[in-house]
N, C-alpha and C. Protein backbone atom coordinates (compact mmCIF):
# COMPACT_ATOMS: atom_id res chain seq x y z
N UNK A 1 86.79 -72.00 46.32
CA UNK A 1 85.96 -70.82 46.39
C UNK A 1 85.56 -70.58 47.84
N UNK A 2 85.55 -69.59 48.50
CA UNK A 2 85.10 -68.76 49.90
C UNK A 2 84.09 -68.78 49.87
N UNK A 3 83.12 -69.53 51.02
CA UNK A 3 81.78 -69.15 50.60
C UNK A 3 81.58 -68.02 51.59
N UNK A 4 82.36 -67.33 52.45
CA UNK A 4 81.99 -65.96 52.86
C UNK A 4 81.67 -64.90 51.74
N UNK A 5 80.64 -64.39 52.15
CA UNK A 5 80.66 -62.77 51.34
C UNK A 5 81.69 -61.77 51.48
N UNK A 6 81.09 -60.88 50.44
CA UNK A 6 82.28 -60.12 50.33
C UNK A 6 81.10 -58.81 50.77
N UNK A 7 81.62 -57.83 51.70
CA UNK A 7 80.73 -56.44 52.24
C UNK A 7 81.76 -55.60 51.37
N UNK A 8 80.82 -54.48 50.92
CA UNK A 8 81.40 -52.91 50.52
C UNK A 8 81.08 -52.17 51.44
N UNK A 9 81.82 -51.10 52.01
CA UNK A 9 81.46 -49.81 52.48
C UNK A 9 80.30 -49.36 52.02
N UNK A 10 79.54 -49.28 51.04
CA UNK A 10 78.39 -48.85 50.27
C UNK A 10 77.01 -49.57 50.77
N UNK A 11 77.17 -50.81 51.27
CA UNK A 11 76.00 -51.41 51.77
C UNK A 11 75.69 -52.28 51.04
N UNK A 12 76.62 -53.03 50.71
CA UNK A 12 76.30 -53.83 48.73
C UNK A 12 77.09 -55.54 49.53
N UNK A 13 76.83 -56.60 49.80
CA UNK A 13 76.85 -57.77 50.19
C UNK A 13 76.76 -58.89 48.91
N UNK A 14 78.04 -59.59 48.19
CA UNK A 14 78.61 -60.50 47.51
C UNK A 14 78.71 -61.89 47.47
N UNK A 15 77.60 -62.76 47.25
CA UNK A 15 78.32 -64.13 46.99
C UNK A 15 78.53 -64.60 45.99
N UNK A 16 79.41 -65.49 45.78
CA UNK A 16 80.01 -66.31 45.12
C UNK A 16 79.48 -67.70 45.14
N UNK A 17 78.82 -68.50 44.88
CA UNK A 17 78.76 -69.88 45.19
C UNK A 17 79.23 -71.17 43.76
N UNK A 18 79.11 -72.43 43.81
CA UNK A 18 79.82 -73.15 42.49
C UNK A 18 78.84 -74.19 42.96
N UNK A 19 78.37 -74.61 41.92
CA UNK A 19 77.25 -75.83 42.37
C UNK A 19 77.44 -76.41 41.03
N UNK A 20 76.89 -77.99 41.36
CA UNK A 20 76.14 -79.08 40.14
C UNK A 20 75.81 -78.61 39.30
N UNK A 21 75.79 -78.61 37.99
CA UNK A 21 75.10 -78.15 36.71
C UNK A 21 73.52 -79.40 36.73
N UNK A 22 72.93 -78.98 35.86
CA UNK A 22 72.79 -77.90 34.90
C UNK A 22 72.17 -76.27 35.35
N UNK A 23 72.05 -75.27 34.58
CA UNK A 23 71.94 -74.02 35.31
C UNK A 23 70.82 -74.10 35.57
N UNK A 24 69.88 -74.86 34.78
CA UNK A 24 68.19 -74.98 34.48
C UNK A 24 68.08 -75.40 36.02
N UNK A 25 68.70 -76.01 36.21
CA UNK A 25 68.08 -76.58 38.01
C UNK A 25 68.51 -75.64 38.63
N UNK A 26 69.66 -74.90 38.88
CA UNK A 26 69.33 -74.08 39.81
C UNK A 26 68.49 -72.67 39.91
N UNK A 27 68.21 -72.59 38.13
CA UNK A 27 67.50 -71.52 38.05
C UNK A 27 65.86 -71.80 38.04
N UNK A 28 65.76 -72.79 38.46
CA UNK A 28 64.22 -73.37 39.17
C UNK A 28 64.82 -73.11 40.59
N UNK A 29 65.46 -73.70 41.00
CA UNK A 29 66.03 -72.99 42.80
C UNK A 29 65.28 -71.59 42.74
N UNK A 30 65.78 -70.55 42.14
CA UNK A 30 65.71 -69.06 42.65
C UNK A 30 64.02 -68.82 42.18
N UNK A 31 63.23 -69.63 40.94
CA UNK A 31 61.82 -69.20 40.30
C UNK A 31 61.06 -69.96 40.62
N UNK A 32 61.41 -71.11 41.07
CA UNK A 32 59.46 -72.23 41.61
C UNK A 32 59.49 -72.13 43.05
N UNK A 33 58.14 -71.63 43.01
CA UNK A 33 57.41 -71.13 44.62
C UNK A 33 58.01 -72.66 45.04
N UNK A 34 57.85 -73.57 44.99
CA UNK A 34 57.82 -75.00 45.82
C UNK A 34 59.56 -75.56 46.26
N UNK A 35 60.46 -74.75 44.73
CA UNK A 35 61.75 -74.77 45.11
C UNK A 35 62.57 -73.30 46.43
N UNK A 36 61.52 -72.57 45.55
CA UNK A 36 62.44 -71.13 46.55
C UNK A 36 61.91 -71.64 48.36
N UNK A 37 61.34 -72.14 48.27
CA UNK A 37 60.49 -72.31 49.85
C UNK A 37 61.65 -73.47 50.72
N UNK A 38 62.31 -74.19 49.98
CA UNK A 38 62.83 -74.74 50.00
C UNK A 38 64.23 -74.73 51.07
N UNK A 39 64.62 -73.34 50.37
CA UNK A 39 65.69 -72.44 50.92
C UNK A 39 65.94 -71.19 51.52
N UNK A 40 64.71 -70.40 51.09
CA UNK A 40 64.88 -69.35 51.27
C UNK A 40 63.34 -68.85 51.81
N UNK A 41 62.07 -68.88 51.00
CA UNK A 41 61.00 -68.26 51.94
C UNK A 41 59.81 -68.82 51.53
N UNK A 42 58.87 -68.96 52.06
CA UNK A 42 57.73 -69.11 51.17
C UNK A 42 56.97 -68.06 50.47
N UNK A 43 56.49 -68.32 49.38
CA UNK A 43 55.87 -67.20 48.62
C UNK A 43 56.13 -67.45 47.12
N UNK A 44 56.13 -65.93 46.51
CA UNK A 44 55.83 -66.21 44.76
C UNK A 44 56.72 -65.12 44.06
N UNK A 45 57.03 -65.67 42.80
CA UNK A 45 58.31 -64.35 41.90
C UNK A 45 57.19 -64.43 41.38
N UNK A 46 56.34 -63.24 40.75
CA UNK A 46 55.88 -63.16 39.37
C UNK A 46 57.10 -62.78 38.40
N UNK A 47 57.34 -64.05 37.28
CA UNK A 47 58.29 -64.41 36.34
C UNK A 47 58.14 -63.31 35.20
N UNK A 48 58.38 -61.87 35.38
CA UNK A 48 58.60 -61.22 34.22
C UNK A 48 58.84 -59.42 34.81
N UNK A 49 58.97 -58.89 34.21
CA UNK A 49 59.67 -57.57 34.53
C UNK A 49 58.88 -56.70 34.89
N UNK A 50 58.37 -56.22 36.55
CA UNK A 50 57.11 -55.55 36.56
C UNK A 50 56.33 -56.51 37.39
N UNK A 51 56.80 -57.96 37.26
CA UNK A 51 55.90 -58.83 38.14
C UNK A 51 56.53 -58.35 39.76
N UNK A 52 55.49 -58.94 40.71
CA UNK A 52 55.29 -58.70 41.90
C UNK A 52 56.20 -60.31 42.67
N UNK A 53 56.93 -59.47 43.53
CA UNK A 53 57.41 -60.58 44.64
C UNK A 53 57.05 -60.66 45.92
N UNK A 54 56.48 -61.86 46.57
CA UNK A 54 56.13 -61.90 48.07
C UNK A 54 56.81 -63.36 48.57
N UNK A 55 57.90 -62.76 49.57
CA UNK A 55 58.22 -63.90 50.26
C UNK A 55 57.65 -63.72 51.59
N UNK A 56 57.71 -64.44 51.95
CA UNK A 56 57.38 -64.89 53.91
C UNK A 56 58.68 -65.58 54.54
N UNK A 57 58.93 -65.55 55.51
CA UNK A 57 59.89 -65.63 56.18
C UNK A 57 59.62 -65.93 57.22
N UNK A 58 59.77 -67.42 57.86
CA UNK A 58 59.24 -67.76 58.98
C UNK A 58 59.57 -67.17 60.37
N UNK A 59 58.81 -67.02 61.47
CA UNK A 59 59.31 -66.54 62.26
C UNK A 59 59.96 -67.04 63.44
N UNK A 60 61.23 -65.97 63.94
CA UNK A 60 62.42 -66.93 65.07
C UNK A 60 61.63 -67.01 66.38
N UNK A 61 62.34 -67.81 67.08
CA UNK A 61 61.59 -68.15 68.27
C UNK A 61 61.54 -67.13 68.97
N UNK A 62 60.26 -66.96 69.55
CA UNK A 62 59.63 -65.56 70.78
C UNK A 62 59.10 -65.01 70.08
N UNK A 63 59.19 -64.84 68.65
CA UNK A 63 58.75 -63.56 67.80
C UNK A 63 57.25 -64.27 67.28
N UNK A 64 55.73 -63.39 66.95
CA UNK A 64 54.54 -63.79 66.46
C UNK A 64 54.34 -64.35 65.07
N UNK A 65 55.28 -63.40 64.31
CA UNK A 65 55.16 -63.07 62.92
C UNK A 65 56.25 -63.05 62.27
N UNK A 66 56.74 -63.63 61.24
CA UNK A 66 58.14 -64.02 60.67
C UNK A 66 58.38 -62.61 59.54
N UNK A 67 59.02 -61.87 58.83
CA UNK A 67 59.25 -61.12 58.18
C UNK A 67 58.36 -60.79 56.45
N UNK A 68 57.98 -60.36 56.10
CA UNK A 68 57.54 -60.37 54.95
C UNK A 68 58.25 -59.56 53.69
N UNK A 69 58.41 -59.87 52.51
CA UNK A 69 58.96 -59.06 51.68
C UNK A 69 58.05 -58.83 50.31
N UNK A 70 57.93 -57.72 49.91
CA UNK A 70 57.79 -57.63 48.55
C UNK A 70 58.66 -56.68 47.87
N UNK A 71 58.03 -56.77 46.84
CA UNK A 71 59.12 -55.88 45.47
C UNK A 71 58.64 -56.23 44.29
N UNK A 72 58.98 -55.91 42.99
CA UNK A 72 58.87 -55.89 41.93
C UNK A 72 60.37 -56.58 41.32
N UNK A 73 59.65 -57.46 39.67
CA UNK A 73 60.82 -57.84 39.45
C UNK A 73 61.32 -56.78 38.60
N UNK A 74 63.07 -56.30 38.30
CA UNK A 74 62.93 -55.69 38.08
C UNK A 74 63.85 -56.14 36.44
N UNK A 75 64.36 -56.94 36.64
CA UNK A 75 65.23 -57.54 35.49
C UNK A 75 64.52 -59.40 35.59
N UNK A 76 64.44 -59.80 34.11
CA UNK A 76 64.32 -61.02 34.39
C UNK A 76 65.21 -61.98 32.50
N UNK A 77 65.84 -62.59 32.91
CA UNK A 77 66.43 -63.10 31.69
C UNK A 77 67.01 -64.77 31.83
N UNK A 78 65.62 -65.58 31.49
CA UNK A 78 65.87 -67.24 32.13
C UNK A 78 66.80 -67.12 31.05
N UNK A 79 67.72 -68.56 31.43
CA UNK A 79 68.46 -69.05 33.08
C UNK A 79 69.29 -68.25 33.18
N UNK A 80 69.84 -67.07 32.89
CA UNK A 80 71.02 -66.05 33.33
C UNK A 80 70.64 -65.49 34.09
N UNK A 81 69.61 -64.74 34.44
CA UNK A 81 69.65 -63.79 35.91
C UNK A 81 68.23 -63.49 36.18
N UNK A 82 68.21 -62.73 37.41
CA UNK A 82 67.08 -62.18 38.21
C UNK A 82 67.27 -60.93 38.78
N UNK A 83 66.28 -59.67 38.89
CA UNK A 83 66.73 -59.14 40.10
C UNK A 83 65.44 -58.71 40.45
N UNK A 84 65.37 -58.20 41.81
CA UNK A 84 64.39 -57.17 42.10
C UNK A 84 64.34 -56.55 43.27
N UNK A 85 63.25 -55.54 43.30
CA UNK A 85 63.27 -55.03 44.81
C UNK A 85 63.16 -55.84 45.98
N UNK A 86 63.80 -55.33 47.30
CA UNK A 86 63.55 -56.37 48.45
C UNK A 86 63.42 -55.45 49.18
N UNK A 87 61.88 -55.13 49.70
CA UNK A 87 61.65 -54.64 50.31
C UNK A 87 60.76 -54.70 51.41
N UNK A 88 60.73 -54.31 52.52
CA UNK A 88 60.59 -55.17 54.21
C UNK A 88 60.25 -53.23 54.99
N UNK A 89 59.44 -53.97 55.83
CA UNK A 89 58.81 -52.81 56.66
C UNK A 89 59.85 -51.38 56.51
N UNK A 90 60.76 -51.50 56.50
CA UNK A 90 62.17 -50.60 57.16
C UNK A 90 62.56 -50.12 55.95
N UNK A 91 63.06 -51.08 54.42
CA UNK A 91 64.26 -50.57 53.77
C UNK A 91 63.61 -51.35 51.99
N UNK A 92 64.16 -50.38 51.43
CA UNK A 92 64.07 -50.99 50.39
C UNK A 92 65.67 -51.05 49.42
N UNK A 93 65.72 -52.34 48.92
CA UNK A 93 66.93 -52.68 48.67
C UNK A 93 67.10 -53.86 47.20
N UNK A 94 67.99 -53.98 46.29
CA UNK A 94 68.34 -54.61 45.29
C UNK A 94 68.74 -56.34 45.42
N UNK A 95 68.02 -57.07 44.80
CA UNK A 95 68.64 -58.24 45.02
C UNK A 95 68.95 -58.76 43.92
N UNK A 96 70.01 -59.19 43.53
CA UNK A 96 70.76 -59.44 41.91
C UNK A 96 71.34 -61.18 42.10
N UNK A 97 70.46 -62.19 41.34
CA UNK A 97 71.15 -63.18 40.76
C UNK A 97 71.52 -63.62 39.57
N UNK A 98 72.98 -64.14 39.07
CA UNK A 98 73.68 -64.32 37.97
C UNK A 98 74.22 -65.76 38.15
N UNK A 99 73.62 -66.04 37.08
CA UNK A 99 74.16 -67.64 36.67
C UNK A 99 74.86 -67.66 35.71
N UNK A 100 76.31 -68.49 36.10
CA UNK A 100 77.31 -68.76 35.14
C UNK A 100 77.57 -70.10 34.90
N UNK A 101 77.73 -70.50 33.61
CA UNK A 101 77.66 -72.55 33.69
C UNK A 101 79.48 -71.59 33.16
N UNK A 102 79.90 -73.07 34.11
CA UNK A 102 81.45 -72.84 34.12
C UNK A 102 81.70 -74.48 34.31
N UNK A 103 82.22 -74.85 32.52
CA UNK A 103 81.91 -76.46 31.96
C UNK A 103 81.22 -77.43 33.05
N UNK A 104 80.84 -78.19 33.89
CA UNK A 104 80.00 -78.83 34.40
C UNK A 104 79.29 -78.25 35.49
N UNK A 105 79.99 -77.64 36.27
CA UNK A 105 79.41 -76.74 37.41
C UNK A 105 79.02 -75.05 37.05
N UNK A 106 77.93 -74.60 37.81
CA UNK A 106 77.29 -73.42 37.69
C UNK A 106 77.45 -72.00 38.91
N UNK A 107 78.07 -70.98 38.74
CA UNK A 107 78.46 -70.54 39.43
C UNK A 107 77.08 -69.49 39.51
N UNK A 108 76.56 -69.55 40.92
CA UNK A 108 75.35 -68.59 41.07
C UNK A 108 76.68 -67.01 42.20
N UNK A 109 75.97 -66.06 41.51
CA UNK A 109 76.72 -64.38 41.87
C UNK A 109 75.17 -63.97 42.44
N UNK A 110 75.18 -63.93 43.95
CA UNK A 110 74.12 -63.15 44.46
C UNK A 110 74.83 -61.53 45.45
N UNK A 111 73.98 -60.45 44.68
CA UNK A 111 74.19 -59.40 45.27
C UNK A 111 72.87 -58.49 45.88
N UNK A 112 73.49 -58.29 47.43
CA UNK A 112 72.17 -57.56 47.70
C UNK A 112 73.01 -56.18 48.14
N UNK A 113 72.37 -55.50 47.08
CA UNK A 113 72.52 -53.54 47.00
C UNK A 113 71.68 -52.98 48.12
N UNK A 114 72.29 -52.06 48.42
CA UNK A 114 71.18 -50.46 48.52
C UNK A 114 71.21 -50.83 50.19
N UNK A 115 71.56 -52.18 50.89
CA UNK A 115 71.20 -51.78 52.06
C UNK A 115 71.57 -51.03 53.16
N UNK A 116 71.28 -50.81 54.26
CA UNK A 116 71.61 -49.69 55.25
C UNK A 116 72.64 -50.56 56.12
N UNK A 117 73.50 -49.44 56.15
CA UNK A 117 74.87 -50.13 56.92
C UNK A 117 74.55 -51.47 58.42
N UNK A 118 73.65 -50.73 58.92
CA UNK A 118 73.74 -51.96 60.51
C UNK A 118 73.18 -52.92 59.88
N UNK A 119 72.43 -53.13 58.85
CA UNK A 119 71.46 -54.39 58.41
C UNK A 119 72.70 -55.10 58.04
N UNK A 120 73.96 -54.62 57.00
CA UNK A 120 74.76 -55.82 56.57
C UNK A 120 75.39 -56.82 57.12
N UNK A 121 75.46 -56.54 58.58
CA UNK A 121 76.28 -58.21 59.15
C UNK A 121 74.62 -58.98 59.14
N UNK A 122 74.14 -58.73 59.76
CA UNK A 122 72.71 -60.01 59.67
C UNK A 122 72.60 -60.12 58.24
N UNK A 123 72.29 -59.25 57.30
CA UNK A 123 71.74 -59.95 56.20
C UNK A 123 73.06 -61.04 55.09
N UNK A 124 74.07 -60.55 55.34
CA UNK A 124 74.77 -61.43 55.25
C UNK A 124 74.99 -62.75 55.81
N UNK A 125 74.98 -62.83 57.37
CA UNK A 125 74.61 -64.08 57.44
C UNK A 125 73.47 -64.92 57.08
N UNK A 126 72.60 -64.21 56.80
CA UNK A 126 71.17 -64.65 56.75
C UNK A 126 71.99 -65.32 55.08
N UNK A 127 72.11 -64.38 54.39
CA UNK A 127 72.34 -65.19 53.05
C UNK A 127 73.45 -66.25 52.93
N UNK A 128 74.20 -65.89 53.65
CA UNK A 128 75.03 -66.95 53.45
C UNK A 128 74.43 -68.80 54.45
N UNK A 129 74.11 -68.19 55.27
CA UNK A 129 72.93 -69.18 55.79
C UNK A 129 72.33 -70.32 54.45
N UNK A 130 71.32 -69.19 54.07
CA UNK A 130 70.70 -69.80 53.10
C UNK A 130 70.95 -70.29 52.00
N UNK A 131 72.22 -69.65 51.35
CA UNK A 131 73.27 -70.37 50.24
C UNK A 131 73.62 -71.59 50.51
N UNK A 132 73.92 -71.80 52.21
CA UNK A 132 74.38 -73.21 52.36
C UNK A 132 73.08 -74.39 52.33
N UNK A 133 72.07 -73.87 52.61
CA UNK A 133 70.62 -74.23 52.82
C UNK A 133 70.70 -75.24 51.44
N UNK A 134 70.76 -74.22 50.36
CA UNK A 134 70.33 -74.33 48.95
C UNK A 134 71.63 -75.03 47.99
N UNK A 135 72.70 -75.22 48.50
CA UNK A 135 73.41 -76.02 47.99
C UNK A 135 73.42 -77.82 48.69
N UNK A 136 72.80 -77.47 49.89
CA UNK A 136 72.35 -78.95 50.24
C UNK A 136 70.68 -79.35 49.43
N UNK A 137 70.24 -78.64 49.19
CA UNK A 137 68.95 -79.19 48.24
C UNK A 137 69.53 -79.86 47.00
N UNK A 138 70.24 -78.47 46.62
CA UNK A 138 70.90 -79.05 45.39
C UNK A 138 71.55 -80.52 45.20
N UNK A 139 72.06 -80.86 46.50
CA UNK A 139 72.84 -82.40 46.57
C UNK A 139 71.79 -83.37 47.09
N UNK A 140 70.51 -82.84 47.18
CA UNK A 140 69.84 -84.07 47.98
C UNK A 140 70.04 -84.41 49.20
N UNK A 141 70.92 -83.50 49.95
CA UNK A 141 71.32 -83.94 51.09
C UNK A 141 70.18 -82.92 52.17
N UNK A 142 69.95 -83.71 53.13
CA UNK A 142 68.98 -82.75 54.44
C UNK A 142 69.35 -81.78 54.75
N UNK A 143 68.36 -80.60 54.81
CA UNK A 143 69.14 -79.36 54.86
C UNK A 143 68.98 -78.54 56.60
N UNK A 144 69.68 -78.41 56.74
CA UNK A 144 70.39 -77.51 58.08
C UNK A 144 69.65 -76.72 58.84
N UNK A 145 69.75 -76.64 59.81
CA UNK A 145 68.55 -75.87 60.82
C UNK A 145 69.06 -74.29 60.26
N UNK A 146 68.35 -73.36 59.62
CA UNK A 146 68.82 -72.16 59.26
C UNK A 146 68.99 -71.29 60.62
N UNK A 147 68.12 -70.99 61.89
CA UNK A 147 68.66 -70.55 62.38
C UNK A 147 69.98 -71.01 63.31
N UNK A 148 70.13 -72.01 63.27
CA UNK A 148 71.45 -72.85 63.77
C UNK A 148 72.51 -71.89 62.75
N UNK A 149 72.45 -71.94 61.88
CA UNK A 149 73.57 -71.75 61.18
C UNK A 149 73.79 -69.96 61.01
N UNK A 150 72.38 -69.77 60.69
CA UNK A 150 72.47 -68.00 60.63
C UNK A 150 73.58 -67.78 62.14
N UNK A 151 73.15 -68.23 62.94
CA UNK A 151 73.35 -68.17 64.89
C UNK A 151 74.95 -68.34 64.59
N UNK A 152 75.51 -69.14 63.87
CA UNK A 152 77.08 -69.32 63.84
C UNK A 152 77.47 -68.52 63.21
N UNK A 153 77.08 -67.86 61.71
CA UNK A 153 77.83 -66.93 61.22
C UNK A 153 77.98 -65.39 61.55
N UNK A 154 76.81 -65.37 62.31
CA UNK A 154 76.71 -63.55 62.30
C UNK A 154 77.80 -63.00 63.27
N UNK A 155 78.76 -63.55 64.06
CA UNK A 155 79.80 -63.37 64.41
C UNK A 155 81.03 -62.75 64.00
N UNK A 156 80.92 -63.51 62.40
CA UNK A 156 82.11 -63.32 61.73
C UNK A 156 81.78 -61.97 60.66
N UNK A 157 80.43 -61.73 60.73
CA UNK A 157 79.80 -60.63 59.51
C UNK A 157 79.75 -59.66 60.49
N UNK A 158 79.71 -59.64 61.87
CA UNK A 158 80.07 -58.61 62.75
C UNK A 158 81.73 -57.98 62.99
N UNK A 159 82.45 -58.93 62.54
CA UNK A 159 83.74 -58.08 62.28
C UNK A 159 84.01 -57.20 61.57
């Protein structure tokens, strides 16, 4: 499996990832404040359709203040999926996760919709960044300086 994304012309950014079963663990990955912080931001899903999302997003070096997001959830169906708004000073945009148990391993499908064309090489790396983040939690293994890694991919999401 590629763990590059896949970009549309449309503004719509694709991963694919295959991880450890069971789905229940990784679908605590994407819903416990103490797991999502883990990988991706600090903050809270309210767990139901209509609930409120706030991540935080630490901030890169030079900068005061790290990014903030909220949104609403807008789909919620444990352990098969998530989605909701992601929305940040600038843009508001779709974020879609799908869990597939595929016999021992679990294939997580993250899609982020709706965004504005120059945002997709960064936010792609950013996610794919953090996919790799979150498949080293998943193994127990120490996880990766994110901006180290964001810093290597956005090269290739700029092509």
């Amino acid at each position: 499996m590629n763990a590059f994304g896949t970009i549309a012309n449309t503004g719509t950014i694709r991963f694919e990832r295959l991880f450890s079963g069971p789905a229940e663990r990784v679908w605590d990955y994407l819903t416990r404040p103490e797991l999502i912080a883990t990988w991706l931001a600090e903050g809270e899903i309210q767990l139901r359709v209509g609930g409120y999302v706030d991540l935080r997003f630490d901030a890169p070096k030079g900068v005061k203040s790290g990014t903030a997001i909220s949104g609403v959830v807008t789909h919620y169906q444990p352990p098969d999926s998530l989605a909701y708004y992601w929305t940040d000073a600038n843009t508001i945009s779709n974020v879609i996760f799908e869990i597939e148990r595929r016999g021992q391993q679990v294939a997580l499908l993250l899609t982020h919709a709706k965004l504005p064309k120059p945002l997709v090489p960064s936010s792609s790396a950013s996610w794919h960044a953090r996919l790799d983040i979150l498949e080293e939690q998943l193994q127990n293994r120490p996880s990766s300086s994110f901006p180290v890694l964001y810093e290597s991919l956005v090269p290739h999401y700029e092509q």
